[in-house]
PDB file of N, CA and C in Angstrom:
ATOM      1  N   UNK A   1       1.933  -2.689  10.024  1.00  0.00           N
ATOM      2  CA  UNK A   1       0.718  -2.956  10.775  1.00  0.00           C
ATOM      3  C   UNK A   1       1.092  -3.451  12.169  1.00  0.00           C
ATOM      4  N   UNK A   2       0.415  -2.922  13.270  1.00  0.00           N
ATOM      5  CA  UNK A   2       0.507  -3.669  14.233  1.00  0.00           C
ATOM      6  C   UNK A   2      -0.086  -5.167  14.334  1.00  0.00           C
ATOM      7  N   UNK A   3       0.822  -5.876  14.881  1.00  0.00           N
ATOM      8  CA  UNK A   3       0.728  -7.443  15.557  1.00  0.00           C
ATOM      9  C   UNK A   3      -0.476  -7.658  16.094  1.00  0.00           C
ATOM     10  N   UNK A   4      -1.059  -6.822  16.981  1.00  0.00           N
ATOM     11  CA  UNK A   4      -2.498  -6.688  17.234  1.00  0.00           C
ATOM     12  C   UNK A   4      -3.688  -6.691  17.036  1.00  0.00           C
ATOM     13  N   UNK A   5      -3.242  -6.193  15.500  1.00  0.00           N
ATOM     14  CA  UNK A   5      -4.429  -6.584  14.581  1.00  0.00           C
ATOM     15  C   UNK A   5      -4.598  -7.462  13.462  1.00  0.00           C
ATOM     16  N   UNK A   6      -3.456  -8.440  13.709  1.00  0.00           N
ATOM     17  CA  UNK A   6      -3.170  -9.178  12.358  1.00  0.00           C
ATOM     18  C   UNK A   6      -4.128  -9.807  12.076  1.00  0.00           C
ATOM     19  N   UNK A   7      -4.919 -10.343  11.061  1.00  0.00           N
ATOM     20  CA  UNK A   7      -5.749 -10.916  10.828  1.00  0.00           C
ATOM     21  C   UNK A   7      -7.308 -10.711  11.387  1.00  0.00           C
ATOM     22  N   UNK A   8      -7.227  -9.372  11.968  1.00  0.00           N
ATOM     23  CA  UNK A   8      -8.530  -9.036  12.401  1.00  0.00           C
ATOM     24  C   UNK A   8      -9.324  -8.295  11.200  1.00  0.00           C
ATOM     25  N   UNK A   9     -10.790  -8.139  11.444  1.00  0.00           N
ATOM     26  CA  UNK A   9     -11.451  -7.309  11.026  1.00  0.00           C
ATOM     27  C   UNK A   9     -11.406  -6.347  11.144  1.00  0.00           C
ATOM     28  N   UNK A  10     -12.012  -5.412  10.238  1.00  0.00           N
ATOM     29  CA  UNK A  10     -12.027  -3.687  10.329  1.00  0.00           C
ATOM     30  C   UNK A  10     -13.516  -3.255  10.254  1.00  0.00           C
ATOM     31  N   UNK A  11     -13.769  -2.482  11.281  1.00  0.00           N
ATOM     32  CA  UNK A  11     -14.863  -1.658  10.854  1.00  0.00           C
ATOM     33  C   UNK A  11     -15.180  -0.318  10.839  1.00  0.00           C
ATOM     34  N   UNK A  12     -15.693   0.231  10.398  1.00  0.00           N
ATOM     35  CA  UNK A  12     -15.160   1.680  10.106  1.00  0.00           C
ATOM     36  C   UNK A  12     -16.544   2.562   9.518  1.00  0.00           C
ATOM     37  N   UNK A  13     -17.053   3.313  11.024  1.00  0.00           N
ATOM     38  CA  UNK A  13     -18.205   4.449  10.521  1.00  0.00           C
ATOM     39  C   UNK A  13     -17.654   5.857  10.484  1.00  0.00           C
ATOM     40  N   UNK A  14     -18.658   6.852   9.904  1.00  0.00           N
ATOM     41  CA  UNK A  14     -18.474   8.183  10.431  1.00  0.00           C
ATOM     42  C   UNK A  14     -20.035   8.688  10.514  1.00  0.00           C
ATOM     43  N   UNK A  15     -20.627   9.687  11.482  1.00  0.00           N
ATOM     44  CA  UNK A  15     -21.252  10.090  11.594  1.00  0.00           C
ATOM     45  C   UNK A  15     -20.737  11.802  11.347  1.00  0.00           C
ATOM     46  N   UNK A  16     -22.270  12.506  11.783  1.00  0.00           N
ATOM     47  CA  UNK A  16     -21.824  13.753  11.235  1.00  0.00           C
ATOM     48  C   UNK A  16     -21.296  14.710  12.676  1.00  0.00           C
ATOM     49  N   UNK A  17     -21.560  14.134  13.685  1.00  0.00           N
ATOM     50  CA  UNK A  17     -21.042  14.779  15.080  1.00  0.00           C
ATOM     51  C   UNK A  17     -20.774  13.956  16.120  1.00  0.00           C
ATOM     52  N   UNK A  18     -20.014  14.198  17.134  1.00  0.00           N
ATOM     53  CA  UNK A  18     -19.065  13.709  17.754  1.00  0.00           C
ATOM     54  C   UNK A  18     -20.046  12.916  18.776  1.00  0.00           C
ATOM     55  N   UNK A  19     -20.924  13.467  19.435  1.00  0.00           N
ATOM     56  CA  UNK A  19     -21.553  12.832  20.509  1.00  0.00           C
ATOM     57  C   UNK A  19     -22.124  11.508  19.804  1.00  0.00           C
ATOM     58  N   UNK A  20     -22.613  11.647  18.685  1.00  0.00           N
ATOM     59  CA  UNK A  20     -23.387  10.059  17.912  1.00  0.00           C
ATOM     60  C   UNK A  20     -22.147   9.270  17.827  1.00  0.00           C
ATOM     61  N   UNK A  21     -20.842   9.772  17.425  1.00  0.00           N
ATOM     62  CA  UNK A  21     -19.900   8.586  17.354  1.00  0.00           C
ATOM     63  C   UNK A  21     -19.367   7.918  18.725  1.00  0.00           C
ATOM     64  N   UNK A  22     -19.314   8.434  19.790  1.00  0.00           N
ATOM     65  CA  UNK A  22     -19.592   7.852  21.400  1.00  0.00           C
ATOM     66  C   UNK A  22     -20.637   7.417  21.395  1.00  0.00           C
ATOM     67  N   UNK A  23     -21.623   7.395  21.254  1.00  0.00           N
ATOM     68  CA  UNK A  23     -22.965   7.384  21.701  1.00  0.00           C
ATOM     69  C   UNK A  23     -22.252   5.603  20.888  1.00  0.00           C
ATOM     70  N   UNK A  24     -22.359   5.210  19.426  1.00  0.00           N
ATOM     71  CA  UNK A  24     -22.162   4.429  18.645  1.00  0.00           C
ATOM     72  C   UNK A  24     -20.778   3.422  18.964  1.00  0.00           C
ATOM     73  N   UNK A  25     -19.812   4.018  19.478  1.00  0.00           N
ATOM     74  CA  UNK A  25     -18.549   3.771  19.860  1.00  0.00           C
ATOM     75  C   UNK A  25     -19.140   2.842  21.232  1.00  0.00           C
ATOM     76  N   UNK A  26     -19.591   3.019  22.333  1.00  0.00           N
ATOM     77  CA  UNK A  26     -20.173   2.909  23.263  1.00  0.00           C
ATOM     78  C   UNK A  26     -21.142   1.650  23.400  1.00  0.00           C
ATOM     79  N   UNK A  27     -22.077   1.583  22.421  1.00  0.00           N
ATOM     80  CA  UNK A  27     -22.523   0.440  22.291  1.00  0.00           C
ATOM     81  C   UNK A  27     -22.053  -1.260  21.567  1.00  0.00           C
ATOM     82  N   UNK A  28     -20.944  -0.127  20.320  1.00  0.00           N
ATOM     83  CA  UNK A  28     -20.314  -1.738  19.950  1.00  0.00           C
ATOM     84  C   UNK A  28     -19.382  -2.211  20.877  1.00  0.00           C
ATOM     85  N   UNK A  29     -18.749  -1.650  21.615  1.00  0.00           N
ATOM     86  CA  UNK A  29     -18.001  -2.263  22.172  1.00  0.00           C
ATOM     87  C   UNK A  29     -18.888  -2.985  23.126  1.00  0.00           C
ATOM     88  N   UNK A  30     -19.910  -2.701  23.736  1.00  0.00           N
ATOM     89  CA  UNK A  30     -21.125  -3.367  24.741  1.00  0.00           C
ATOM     90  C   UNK A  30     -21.380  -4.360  24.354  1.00  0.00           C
ATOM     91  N   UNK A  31     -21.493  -4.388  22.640  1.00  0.00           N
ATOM     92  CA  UNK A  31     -21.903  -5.567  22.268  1.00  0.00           C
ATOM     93  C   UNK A  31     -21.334  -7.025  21.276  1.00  0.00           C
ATOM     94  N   UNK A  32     -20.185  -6.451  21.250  1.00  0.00           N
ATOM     95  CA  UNK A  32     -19.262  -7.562  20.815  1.00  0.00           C
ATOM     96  C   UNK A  32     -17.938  -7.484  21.368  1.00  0.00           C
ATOM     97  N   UNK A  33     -17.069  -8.320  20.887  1.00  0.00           N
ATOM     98  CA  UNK A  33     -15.537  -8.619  21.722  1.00  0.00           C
ATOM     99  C   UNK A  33     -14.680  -8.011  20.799  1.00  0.00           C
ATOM    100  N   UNK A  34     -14.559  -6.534  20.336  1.00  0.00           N
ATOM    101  CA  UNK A  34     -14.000  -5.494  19.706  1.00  0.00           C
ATOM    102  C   UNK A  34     -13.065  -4.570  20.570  1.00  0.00           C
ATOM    103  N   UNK A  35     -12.068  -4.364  19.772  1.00  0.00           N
ATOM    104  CA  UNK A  35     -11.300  -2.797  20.219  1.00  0.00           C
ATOM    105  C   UNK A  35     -11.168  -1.591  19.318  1.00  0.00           C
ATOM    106  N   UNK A  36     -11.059  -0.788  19.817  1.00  0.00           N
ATOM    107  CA  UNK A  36     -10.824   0.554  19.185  1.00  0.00           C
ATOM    108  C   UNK A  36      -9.525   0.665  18.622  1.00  0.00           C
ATOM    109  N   UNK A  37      -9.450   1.045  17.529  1.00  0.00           N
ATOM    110  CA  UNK A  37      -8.380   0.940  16.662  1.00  0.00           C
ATOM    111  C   UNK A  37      -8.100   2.788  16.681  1.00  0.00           C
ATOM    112  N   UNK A  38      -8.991   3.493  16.772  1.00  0.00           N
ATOM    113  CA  UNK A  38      -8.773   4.930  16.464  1.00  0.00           C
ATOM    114  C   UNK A  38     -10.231   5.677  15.716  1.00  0.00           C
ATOM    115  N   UNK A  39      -9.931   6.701  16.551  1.00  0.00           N
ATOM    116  CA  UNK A  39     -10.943   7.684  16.755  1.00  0.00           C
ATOM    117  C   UNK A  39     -10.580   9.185  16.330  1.00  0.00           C
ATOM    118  N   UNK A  40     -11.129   9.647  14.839  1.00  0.00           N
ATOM    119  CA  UNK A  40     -10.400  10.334  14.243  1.00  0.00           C
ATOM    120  C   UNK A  40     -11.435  11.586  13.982  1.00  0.00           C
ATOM    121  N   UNK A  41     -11.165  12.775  15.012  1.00  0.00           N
ATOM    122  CA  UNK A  41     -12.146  14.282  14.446  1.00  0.00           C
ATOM    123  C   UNK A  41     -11.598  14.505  12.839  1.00  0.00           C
ATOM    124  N   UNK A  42     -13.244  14.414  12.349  1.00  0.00           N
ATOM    125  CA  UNK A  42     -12.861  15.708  11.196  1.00  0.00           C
ATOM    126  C   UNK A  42     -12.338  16.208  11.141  1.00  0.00           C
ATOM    127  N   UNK A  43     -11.845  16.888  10.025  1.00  0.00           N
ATOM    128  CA  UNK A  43     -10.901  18.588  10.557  1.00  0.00           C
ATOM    129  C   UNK A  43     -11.707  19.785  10.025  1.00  0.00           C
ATOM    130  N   UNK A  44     -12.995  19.273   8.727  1.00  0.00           N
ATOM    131  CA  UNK A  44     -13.708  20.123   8.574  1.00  0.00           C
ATOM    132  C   UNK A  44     -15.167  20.626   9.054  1.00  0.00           C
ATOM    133  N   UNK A  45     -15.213  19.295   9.732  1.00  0.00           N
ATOM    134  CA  UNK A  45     -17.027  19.154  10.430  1.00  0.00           C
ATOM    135  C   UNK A  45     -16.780  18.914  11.877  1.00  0.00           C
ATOM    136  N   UNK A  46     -17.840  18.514  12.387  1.00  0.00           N
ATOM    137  CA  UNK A  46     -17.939  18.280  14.021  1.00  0.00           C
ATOM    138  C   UNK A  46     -17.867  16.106  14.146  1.00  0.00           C
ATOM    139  N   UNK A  47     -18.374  16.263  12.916  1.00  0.00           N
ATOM    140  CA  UNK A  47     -18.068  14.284  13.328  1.00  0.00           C
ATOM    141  C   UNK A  47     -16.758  13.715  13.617  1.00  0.00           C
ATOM    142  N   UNK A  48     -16.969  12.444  13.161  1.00  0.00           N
ATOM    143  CA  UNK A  48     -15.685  12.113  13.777  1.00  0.00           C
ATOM    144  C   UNK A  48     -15.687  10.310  13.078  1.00  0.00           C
ATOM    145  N   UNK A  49     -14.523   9.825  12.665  1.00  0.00           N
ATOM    146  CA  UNK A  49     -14.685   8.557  12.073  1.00  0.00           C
ATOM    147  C   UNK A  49     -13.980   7.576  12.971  1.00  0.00           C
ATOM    148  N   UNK A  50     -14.723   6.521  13.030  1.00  0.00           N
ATOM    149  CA  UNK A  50     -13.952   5.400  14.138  1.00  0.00           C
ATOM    150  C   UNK A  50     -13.871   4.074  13.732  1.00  0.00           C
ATOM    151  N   UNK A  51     -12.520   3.299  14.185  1.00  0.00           N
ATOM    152  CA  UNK A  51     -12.290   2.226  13.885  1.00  0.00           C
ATOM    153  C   UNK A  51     -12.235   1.114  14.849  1.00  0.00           C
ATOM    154  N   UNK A  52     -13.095   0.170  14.764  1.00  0.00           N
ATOM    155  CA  UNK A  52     -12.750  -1.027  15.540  1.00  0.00           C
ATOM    156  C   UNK A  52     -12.593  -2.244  14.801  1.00  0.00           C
ATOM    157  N   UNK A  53     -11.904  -3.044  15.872  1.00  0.00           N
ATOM    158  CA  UNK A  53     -11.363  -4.241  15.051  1.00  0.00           C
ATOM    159  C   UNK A  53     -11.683  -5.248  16.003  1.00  0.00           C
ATOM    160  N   UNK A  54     -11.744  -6.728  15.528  1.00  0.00           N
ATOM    161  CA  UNK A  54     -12.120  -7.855  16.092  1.00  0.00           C
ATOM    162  C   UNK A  54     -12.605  -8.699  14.987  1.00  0.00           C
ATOM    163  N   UNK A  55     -13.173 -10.053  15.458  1.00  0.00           N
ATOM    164  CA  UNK A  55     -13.453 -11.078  14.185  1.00  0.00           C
ATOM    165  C   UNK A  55     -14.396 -10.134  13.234  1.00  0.00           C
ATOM    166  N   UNK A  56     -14.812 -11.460  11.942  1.00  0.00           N
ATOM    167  CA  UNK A  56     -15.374 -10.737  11.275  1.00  0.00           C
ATOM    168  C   UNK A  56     -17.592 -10.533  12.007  1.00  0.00           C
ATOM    169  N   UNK A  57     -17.522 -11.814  12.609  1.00  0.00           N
ATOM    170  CA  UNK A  57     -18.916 -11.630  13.072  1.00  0.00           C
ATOM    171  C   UNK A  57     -18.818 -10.821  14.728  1.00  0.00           C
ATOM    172  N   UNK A  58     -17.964 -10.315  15.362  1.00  0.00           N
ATOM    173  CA  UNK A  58     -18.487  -9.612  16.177  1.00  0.00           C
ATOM    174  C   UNK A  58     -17.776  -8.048  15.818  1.00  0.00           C
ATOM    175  N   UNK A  59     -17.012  -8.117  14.293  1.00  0.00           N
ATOM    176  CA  UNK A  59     -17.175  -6.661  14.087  1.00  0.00           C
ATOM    177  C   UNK A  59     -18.215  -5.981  13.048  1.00  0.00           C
ATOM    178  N   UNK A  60     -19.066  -7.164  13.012  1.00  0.00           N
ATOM    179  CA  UNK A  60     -20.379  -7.082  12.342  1.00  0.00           C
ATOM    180  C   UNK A  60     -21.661  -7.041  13.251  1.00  0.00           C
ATOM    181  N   UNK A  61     -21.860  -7.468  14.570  1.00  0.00           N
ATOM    182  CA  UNK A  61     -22.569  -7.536  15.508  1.00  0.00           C
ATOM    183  C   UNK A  61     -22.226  -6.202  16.182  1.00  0.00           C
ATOM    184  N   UNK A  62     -21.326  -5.503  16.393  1.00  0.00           N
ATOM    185  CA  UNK A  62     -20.939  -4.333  16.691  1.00  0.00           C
ATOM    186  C   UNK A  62     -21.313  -3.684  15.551  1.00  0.00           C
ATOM    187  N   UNK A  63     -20.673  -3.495  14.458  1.00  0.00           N
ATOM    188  CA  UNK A  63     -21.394  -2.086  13.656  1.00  0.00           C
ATOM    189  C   UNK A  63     -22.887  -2.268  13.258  1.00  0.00           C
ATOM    190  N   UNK A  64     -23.926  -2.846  13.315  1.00  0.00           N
ATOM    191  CA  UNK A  64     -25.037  -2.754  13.684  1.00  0.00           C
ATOM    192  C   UNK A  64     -25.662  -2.303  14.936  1.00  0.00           C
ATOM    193  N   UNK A  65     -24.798  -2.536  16.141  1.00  0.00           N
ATOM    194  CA  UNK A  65     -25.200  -1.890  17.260  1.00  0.00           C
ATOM    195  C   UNK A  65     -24.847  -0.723  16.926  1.00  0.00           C
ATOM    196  N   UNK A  66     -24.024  -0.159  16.833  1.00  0.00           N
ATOM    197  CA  UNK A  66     -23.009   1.270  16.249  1.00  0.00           C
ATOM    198  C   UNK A  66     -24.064   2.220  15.303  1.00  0.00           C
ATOM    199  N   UNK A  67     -24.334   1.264  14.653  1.00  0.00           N
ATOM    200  CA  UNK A  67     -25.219   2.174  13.381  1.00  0.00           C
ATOM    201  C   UNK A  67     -26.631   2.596  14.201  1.00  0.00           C
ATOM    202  N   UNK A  68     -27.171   1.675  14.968  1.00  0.00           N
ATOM    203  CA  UNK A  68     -28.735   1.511  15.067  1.00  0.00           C
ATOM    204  C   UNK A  68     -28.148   2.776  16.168  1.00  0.00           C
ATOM    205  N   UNK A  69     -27.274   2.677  17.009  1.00  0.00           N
ATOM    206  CA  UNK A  69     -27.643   3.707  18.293  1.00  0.00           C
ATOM    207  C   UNK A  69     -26.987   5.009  18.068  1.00  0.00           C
ATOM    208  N   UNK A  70     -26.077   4.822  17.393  1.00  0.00           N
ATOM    209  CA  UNK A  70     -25.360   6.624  16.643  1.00  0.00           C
ATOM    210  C   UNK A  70     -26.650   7.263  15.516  1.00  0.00           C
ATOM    211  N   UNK A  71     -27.359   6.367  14.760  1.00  0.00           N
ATOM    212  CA  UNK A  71     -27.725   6.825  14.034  1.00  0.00           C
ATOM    213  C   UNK A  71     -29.508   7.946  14.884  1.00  0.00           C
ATOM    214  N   UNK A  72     -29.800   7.695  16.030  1.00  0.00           N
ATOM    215  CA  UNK A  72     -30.531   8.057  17.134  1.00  0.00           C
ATOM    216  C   UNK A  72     -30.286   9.379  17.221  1.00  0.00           C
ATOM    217  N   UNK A  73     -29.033   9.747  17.221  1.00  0.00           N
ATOM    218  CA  UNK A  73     -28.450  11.194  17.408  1.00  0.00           C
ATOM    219  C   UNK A  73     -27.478  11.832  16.138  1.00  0.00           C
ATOM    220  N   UNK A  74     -27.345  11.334  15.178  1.00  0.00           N
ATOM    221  CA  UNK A  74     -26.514  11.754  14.213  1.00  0.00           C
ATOM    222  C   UNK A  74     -27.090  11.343  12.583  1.00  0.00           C
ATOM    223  N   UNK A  75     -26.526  11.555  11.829  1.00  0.00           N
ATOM    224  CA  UNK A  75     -26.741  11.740  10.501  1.00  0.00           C
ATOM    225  C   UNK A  75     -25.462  10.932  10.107  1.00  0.00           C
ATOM    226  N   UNK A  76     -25.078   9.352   9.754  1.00  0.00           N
ATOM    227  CA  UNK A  76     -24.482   8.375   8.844  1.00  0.00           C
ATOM    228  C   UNK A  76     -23.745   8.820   7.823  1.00  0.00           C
ATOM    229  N   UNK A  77     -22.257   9.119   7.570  1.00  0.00           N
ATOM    230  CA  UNK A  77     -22.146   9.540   6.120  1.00  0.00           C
ATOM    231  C   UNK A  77     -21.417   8.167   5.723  1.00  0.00           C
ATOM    232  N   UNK A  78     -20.921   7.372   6.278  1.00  0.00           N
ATOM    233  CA  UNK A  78     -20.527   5.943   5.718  1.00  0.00           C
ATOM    234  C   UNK A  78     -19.928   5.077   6.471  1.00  0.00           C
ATOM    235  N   UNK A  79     -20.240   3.591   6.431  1.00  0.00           N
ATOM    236  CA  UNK A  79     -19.542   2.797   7.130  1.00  0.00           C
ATOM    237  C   UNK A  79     -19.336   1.869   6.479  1.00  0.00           C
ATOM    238  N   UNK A  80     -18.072   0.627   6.639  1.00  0.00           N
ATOM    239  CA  UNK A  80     -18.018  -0.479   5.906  1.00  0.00           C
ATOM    240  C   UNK A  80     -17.566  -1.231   7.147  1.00  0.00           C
ATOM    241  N   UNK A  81     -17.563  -2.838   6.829  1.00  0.00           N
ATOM    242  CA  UNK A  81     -16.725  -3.457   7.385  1.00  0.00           C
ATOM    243  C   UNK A  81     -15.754  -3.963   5.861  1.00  0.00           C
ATOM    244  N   UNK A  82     -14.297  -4.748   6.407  1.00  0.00           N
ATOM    245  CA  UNK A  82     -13.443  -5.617   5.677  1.00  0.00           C
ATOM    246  C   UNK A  82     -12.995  -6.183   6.369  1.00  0.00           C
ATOM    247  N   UNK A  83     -13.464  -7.541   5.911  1.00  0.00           N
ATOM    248  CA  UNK A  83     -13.122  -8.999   6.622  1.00  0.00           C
ATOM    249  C   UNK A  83     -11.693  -9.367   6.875  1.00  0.00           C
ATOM    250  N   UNK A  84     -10.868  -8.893   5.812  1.00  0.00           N
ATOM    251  CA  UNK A  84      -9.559  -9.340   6.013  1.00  0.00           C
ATOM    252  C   UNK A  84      -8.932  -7.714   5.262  1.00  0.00           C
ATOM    253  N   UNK A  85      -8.162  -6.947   5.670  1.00  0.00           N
ATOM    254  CA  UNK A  85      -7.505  -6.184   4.993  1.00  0.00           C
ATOM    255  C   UNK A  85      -6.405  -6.034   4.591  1.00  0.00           C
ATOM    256  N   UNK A  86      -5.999  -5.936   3.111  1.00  0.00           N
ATOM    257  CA  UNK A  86      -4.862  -6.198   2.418  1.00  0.00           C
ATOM    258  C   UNK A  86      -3.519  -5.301   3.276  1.00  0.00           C
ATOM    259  N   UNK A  87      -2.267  -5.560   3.285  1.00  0.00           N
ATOM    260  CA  UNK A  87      -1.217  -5.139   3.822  1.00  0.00           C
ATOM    261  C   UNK A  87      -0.913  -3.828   3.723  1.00  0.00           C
ATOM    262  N   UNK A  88      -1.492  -3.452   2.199  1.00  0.00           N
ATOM    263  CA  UNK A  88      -1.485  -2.219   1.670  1.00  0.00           C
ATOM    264  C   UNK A  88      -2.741  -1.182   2.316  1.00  0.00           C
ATOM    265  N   UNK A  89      -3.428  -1.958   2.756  1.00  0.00           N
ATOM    266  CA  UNK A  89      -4.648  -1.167   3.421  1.00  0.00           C
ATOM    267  C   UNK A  89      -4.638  -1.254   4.928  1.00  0.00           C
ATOM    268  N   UNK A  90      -3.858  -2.183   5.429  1.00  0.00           N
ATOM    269  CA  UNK A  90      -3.310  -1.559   6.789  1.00  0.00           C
ATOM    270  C   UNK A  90      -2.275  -0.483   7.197  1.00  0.00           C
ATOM    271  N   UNK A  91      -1.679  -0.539   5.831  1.00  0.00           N
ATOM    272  CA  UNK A  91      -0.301   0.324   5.947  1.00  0.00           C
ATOM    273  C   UNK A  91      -0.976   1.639   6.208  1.00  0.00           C
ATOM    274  N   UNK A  92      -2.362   1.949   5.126  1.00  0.00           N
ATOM    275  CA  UNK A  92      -2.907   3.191   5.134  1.00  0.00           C
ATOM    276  C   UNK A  92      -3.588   3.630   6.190  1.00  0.00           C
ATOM    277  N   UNK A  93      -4.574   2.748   6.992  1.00  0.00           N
ATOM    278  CA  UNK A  93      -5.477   2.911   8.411  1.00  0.00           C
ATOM    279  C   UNK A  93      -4.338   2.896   8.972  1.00  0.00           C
ATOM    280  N   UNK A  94      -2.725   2.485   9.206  1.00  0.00           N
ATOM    281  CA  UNK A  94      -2.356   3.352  10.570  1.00  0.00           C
ATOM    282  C   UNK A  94      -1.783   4.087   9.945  1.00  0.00           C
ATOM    283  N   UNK A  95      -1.710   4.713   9.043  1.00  0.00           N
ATOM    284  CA  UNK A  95      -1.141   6.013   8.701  1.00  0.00           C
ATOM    285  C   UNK A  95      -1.980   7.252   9.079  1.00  0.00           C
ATOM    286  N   UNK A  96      -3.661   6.991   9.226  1.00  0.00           N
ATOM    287  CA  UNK A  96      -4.787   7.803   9.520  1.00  0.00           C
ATOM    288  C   UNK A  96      -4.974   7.940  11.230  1.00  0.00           C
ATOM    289  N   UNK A  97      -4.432   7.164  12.054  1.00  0.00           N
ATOM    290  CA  UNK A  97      -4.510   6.748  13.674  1.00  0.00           C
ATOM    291  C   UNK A  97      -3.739   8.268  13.972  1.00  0.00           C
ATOM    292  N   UNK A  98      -4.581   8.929  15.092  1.00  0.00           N
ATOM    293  CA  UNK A  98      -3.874  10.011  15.705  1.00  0.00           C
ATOM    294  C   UNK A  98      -3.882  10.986  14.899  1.00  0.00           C
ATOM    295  N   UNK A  99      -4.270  11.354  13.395  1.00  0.00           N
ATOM    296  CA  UNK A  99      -4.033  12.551  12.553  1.00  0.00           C
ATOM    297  C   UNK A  99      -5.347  13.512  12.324  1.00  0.00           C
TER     298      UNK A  99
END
């Protein structure tokens, strides 16, 4: 895992096309003290799944902005946050970064 994100939050949507996940991408970061962890096209659809990270209440204040303004232009197929993610589950989100 990167050092960068140690002990941060994860949050993690996908919509069903690319412009709602900017559109969504765009506002959380507007609205909380988050970074982009990675921004990942489908390989079978036009969406696209994205990760940001930061505490657990402004990567919760962000994916509500995220949801309310992607969901304007796109169709939701899932999002979560995790407050703390196990070592084993960071190992896997950067194994997904860039692919």
């Amino acid at each position: 895992m990167s050092q960068q994100y140690a002990g941060k939050a994860i949050g993690v949507f996908e919509f069903d096309n690319l412009v709602a996940c900017i559109v969504a991408l765009d506002a959380a970061t507007k609205t909380a003290d988050v970074v982009v962890q990675g921004v990942e096209r489908n390989r079978l659809k036009s969406g696209a799944c994205v990760k940001i990270r930061g505490s657990v209440s402004d990567v919760r204040a962000a994916m509500d902005a995220a949801l309310r303004e992607g969901g304007r232009l796109g169709k939701l197929y899932s999002s979560t946050v995790i407050a703390s993610p196990a070592a084993d589950t960071e190992t896997a989100i950067a194994m997904t970064i860039n692919k």
